[in-house]
Protein backbone atom coordinates (compact mmCIF):
# COMPACT_ATOMS: atom_id res chain seq x y z
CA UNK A 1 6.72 -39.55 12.81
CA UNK A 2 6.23 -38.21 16.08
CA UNK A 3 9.84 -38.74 17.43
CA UNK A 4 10.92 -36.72 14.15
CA UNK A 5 8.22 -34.25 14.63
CA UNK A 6 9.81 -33.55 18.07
CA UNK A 7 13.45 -33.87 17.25
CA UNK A 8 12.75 -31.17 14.49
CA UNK A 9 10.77 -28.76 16.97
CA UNK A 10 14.00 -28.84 19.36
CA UNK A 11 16.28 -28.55 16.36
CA UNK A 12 14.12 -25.05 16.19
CA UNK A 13 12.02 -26.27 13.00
CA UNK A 14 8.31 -26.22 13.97
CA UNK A 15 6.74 -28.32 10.79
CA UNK A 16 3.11 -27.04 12.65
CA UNK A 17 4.20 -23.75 11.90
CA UNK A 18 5.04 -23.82 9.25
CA UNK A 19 2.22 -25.62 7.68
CA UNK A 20 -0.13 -23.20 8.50
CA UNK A 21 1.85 -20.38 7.29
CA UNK A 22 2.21 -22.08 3.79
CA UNK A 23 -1.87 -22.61 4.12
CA UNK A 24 -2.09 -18.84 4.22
CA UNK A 25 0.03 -18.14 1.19
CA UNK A 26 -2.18 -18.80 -1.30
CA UNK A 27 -1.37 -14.76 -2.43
CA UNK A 28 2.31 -15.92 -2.76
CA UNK A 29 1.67 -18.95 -4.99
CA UNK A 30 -0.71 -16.74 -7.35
CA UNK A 31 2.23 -14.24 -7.72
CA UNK A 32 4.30 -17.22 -8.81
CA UNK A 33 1.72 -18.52 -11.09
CA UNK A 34 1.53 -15.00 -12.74
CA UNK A 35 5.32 -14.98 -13.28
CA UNK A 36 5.44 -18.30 -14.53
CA UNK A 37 2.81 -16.87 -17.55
CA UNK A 38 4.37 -13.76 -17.90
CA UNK A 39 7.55 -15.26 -18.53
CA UNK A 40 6.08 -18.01 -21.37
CA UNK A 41 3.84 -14.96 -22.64
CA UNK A 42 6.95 -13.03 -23.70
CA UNK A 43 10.40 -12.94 -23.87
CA UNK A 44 10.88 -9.37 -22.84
CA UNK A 45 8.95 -9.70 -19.33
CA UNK A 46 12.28 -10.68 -17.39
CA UNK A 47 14.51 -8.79 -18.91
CA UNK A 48 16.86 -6.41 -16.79
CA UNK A 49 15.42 -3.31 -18.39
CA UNK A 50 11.82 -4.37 -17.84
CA UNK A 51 12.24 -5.89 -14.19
CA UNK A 52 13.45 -2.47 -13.34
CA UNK A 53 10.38 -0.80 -14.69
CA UNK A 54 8.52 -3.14 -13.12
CA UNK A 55 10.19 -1.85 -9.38
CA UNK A 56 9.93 1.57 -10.15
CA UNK A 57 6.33 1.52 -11.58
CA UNK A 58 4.91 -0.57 -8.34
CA UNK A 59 7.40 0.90 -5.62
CA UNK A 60 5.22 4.07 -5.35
CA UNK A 61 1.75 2.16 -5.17
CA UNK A 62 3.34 0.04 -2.49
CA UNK A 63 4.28 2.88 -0.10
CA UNK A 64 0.59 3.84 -0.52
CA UNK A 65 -0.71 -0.01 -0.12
CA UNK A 66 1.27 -0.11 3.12
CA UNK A 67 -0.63 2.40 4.17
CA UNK A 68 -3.93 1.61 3.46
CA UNK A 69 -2.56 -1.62 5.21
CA UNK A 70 -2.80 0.22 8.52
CA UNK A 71 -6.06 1.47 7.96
CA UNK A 72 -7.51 -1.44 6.91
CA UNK A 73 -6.13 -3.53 9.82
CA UNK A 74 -8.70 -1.21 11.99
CA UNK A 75 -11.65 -1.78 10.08
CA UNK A 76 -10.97 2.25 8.22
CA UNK A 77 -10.66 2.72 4.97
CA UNK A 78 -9.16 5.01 3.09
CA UNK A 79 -10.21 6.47 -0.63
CA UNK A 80 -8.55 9.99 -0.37
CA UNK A 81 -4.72 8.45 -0.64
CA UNK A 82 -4.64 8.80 -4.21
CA UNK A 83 -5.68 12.70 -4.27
CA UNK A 84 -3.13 12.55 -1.31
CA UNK A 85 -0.25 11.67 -3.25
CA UNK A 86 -1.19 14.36 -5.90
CA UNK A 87 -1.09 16.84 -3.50
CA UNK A 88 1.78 16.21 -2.40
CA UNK A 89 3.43 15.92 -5.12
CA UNK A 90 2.54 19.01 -6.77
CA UNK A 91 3.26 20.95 -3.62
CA UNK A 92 6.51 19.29 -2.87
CA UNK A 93 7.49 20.57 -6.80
CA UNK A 94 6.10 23.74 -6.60
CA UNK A 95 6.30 25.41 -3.30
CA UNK A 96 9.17 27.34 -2.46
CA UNK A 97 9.84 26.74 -6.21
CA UNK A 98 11.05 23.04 -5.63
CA UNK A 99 14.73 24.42 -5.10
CA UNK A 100 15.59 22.11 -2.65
CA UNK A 101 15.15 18.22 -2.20
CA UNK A 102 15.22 18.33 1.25
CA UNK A 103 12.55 21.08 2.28
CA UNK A 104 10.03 19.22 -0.88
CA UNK A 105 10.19 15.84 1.10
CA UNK A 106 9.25 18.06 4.18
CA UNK A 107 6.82 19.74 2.65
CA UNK A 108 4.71 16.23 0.96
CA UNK A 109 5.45 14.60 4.75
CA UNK A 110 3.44 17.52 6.84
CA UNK A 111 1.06 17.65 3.78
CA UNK A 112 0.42 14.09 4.46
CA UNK A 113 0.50 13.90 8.15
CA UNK A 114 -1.67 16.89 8.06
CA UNK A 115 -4.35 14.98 5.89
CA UNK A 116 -4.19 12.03 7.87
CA UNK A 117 -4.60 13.87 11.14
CA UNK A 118 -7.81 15.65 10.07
CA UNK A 119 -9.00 12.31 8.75
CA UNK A 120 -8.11 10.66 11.80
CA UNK A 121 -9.81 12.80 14.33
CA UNK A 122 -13.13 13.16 12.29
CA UNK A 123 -13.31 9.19 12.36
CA UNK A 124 -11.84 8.91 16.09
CA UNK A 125 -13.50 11.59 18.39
CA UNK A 126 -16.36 13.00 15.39
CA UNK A 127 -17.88 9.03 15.35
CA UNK A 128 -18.02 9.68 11.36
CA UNK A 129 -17.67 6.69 8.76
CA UNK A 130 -13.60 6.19 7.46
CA UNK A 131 -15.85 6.15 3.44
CA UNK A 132 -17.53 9.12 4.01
CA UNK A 133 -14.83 10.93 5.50
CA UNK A 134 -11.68 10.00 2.84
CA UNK A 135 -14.54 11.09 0.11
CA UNK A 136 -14.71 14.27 0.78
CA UNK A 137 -11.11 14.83 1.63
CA UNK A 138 -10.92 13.08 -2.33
CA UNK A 139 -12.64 15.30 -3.57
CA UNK A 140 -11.23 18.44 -1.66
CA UNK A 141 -7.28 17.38 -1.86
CA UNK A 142 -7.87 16.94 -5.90
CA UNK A 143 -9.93 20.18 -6.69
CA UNK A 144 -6.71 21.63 -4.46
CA UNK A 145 -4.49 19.98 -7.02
CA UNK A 146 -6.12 21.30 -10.41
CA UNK A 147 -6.56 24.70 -7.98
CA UNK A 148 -2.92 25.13 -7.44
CA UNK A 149 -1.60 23.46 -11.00
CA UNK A 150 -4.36 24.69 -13.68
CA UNK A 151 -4.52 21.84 -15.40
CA UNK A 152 -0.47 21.80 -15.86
CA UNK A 153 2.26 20.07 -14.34
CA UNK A 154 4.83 21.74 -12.11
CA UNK A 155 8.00 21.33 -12.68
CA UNK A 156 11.00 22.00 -10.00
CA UNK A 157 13.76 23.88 -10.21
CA UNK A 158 16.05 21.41 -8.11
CA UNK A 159 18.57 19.88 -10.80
CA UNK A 160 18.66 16.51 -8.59
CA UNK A 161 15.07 16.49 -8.13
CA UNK A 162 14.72 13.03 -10.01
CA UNK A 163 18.01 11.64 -8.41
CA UNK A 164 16.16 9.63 -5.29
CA UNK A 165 13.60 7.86 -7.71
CA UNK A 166 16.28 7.75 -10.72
CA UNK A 167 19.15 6.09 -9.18
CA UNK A 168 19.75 2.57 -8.49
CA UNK A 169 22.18 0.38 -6.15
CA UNK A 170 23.81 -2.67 -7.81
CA UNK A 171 21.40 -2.03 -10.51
CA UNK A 172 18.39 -2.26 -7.80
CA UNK A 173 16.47 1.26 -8.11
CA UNK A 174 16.59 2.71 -4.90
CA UNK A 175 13.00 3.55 -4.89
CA UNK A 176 12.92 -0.58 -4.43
CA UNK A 177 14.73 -0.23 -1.57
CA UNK A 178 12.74 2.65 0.05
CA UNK A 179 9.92 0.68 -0.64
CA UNK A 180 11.21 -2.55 0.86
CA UNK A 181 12.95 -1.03 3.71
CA UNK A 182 9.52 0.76 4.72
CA UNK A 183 7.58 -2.53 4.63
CA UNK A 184 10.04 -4.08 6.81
CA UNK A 185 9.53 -1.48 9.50
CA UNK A 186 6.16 -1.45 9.56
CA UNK A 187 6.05 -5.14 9.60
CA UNK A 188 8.15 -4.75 12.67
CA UNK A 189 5.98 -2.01 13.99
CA UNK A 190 2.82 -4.20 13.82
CA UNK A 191 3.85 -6.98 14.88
CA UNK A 192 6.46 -6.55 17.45
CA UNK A 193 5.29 -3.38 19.40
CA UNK A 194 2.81 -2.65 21.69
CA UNK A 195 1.67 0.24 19.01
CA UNK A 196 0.83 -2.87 16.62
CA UNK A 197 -1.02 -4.91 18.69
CA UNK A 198 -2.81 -2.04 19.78
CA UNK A 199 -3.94 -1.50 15.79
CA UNK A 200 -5.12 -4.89 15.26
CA UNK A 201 -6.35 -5.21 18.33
CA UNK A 202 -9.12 -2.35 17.01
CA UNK A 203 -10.04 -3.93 14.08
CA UNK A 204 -10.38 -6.86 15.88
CA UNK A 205 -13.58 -4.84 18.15
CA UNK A 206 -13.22 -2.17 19.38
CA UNK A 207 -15.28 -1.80 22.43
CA UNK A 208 -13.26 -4.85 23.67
CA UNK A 209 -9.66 -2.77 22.88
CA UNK A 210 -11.44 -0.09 25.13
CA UNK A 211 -12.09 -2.34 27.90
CA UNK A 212 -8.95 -3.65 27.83
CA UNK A 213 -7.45 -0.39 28.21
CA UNK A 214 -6.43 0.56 24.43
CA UNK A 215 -6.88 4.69 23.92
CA UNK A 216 -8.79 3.91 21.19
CA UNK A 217 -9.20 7.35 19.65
CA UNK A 218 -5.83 8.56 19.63
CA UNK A 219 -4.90 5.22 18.42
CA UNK A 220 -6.91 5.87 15.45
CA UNK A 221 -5.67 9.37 14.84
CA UNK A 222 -2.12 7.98 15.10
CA UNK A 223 -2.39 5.54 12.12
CA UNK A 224 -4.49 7.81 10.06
CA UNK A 225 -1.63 10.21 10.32
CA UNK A 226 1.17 7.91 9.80
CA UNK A 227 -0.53 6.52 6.92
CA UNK A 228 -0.68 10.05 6.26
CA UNK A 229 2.93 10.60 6.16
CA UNK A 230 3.84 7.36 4.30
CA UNK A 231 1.02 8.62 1.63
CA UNK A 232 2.67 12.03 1.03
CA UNK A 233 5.92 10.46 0.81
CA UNK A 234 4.70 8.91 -1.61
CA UNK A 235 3.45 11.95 -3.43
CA UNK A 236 7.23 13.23 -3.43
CA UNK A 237 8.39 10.14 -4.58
CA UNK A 238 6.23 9.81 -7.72
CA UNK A 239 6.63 13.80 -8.55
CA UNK A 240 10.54 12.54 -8.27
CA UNK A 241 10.12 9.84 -10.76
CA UNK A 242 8.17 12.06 -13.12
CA UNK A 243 10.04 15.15 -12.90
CA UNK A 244 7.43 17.07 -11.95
CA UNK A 245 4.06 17.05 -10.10
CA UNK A 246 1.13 16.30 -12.65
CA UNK A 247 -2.67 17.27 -11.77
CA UNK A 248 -3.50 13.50 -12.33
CA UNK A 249 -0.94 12.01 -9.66
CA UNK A 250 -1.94 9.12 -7.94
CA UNK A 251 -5.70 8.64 -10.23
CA UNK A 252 -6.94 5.08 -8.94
CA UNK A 253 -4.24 4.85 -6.37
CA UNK A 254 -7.62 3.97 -3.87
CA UNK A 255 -8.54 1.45 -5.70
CA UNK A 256 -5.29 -0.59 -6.58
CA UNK A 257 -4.08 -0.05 -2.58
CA UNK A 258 -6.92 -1.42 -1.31
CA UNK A 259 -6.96 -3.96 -3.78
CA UNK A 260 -3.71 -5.05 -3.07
CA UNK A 261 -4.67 -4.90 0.51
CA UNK A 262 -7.16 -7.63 0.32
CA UNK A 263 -6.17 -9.57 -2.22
CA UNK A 264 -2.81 -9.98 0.40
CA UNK A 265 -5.10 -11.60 2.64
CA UNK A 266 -6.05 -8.34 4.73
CA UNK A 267 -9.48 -8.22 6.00
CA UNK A 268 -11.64 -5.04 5.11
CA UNK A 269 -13.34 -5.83 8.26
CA UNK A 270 -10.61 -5.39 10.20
CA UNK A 271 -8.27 -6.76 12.24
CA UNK A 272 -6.36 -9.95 9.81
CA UNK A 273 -3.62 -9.36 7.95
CA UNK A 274 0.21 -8.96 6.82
CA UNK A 275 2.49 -6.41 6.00
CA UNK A 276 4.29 -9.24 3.92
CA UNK A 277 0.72 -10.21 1.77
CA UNK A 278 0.08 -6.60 1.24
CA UNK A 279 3.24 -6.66 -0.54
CA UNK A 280 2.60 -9.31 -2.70
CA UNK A 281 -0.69 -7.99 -3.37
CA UNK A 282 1.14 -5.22 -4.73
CA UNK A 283 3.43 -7.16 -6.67
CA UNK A 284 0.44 -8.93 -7.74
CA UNK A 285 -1.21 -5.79 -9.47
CA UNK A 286 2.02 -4.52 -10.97
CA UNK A 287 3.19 -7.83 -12.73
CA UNK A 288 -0.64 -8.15 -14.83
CA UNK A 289 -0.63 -4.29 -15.40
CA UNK A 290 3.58 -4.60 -16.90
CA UNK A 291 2.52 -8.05 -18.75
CA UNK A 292 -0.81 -6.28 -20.31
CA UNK A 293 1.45 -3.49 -21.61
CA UNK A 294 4.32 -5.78 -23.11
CA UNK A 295 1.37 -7.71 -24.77
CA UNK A 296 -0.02 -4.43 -26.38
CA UNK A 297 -2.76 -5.27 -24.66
CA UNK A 298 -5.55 -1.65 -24.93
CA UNK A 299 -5.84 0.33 -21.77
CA UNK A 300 -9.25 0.44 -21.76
CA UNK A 301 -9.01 -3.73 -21.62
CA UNK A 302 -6.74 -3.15 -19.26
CA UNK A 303 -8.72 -0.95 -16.75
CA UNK A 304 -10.99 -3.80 -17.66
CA UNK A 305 -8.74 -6.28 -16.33
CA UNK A 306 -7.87 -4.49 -13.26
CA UNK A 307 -11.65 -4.24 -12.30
CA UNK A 308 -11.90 -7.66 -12.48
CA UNK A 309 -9.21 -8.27 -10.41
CA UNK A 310 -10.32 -6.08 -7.81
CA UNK A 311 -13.73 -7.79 -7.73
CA UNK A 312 -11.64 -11.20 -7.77
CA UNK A 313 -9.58 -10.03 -4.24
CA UNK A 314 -12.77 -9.24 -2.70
CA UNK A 315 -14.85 -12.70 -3.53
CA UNK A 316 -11.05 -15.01 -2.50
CA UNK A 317 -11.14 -12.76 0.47
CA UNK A 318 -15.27 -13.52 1.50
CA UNK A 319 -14.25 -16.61 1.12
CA UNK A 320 -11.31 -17.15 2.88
CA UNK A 321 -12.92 -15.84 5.93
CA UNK A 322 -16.03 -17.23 5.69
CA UNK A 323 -14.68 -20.61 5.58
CA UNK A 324 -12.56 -20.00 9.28
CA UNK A 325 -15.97 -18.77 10.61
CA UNK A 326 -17.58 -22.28 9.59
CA UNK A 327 -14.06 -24.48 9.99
CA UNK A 328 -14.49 -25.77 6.36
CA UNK A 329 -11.66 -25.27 3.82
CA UNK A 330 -8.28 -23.72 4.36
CA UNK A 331 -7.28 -22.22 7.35
């Protein structure tokens, strides 16, 4: 065994390796699991129509996962993302009167960045809590929403407003591939780069990424604004899909991202975690919420269901880490 062991390694197969990654895919294997149900629950779940649905009704919440990824990884959090992405929607449709594509994906980007920025430097160099923080910017970024909509949704005048989130490659809806393509880069970014190491490495403690030289505070600010910027792309995004920016863009966005986030395998803590679990997490939310809706399932059950959920992430999570603290279970 240990000749073939060896002969694999040198073949470029380590078995090790790969052991322990399939260990820590236990967020894969329920996503399988669900799919496997959903697809003896009804006929209709994997149908072309409704896997299509399926990509453009989770693509948006996974731009906004990815960045509560970022956050999370050093020990922030983030609860303003969904008021976030309704900002930026609405503004991207209505200032300037939404004439041009271009300028309203500029416009949701600096809103974002902007956002991110302020929440980054009140948490970096102000020493206040990421929860407290993200609250009020919830609370402000929505009452700007219903402030600058009334109540109504804003519609653009831009004739191909709805062509980025409308159109599809090979019959893959290119809001997929935005999504997709974005996780890979970041998944690059935070693992591969000094930048990356430098985010885990503060969720991981942060006095120690201080003594070991990591600029701590603008590190901070920096993912609080990129998150920023991937959260108001978002906001276009959505406002693209819908045709217009709605006052209640991106409700419970906070919850689902952060859900997905941990139920991935991310640590709220800080410091643990993939770009490639928060993705699944995602995947995770949007095959139950698509299933409960071909099942006629009530949305008040269903809000229900996602609750439970949520509280399910968090308790697999506890666990999960609390049995590497002790060395029993799964590693």
């Amino acid at each position: 065994m240990t000749d073939l062991t060896t002969a694999s390694t040198r073949r470029g197969i380590d078995w090790a390796v790969v052991g322990r990654w399939a260990k820590e895919q236990y967020p894969l294997y329920i996503l399988v699991v669900l799919l496997v149900v959903a697809g003896l629950s009804t006929d209709a779940f994997f149908t072309t129509r409704n896997l299509t649905n399926l990509v453009l009704q989770t693509s948006v919440i996974g731009i906004v996962t990815l960045a509560q990824f970022i956050i999370v990884i050093t020990g922030g959090i983030d609860i303003s993302v969904g008021s976030v992405v309704g900002l930026s929607g609405v503004l991207a449709a209505g200032l300037f009167g939404g004439t041009s594509v271009g300028v309203a994906i500029l416009v949701a980007v600096c809103v974002g960045a902007l956002i991110g920025t302020v929440n980054g430097y009140l948490v970096a160099f102000r020493g206040l809590e990421p929860f407290i923080v993200t609250l009020g910017m919830l609370a402000l970024a929505r009452g700007l929403v219903y402030a600058f909509t009334e109540g109504s949704p804003v519609r653009p005048e831009a004739a191909d407003f709805r062509a980025i989130a409308t159109s599809t490659v090979l019959g893959f809806p290119v809001i997929g591939l935005i999504w997709l393509g974005l996780a890979v880069v970041l998944a690059f970014v935070t693992r591969s780069t000094v930048f990356g190491r430098r985010i885990y490495a503060l969720g991981s403690s942060k006095e120690a990424a201080h003594a070991s030289g990591v600029p701590v505070r603008t590190t901070l600010v920096a993912v609080y604004a990129l998150a920023g910027v991937l959260v108001g792309f978002a906001g276009f995004l959505l406002a693209s899909r819908v045709g217009a920016g709605t006052p209640t863009a991106g409700n419970l966005y906070e919850l689902d991202s952060i859900a997905a986030v941990v139920i991935g395998g991310a640590a709220l803590a800080g410091g643990k975690g993939r770009v490639f679990g928060a993705v699944v997490g995602t995947l995770i939310f949007g095959v139950i919420t698509n299933l409960l809706v071909l099942l006629n399932v009530s949305t008040f059950l269903q809000d229900a269901f996602r609750g439970g959920l949520i509280l399910l992430a968090v308790i697999l999570t506890t666990f999960r880490f609390a049995t590497k603290r002790t060395g029993v279970g799964p590693t």
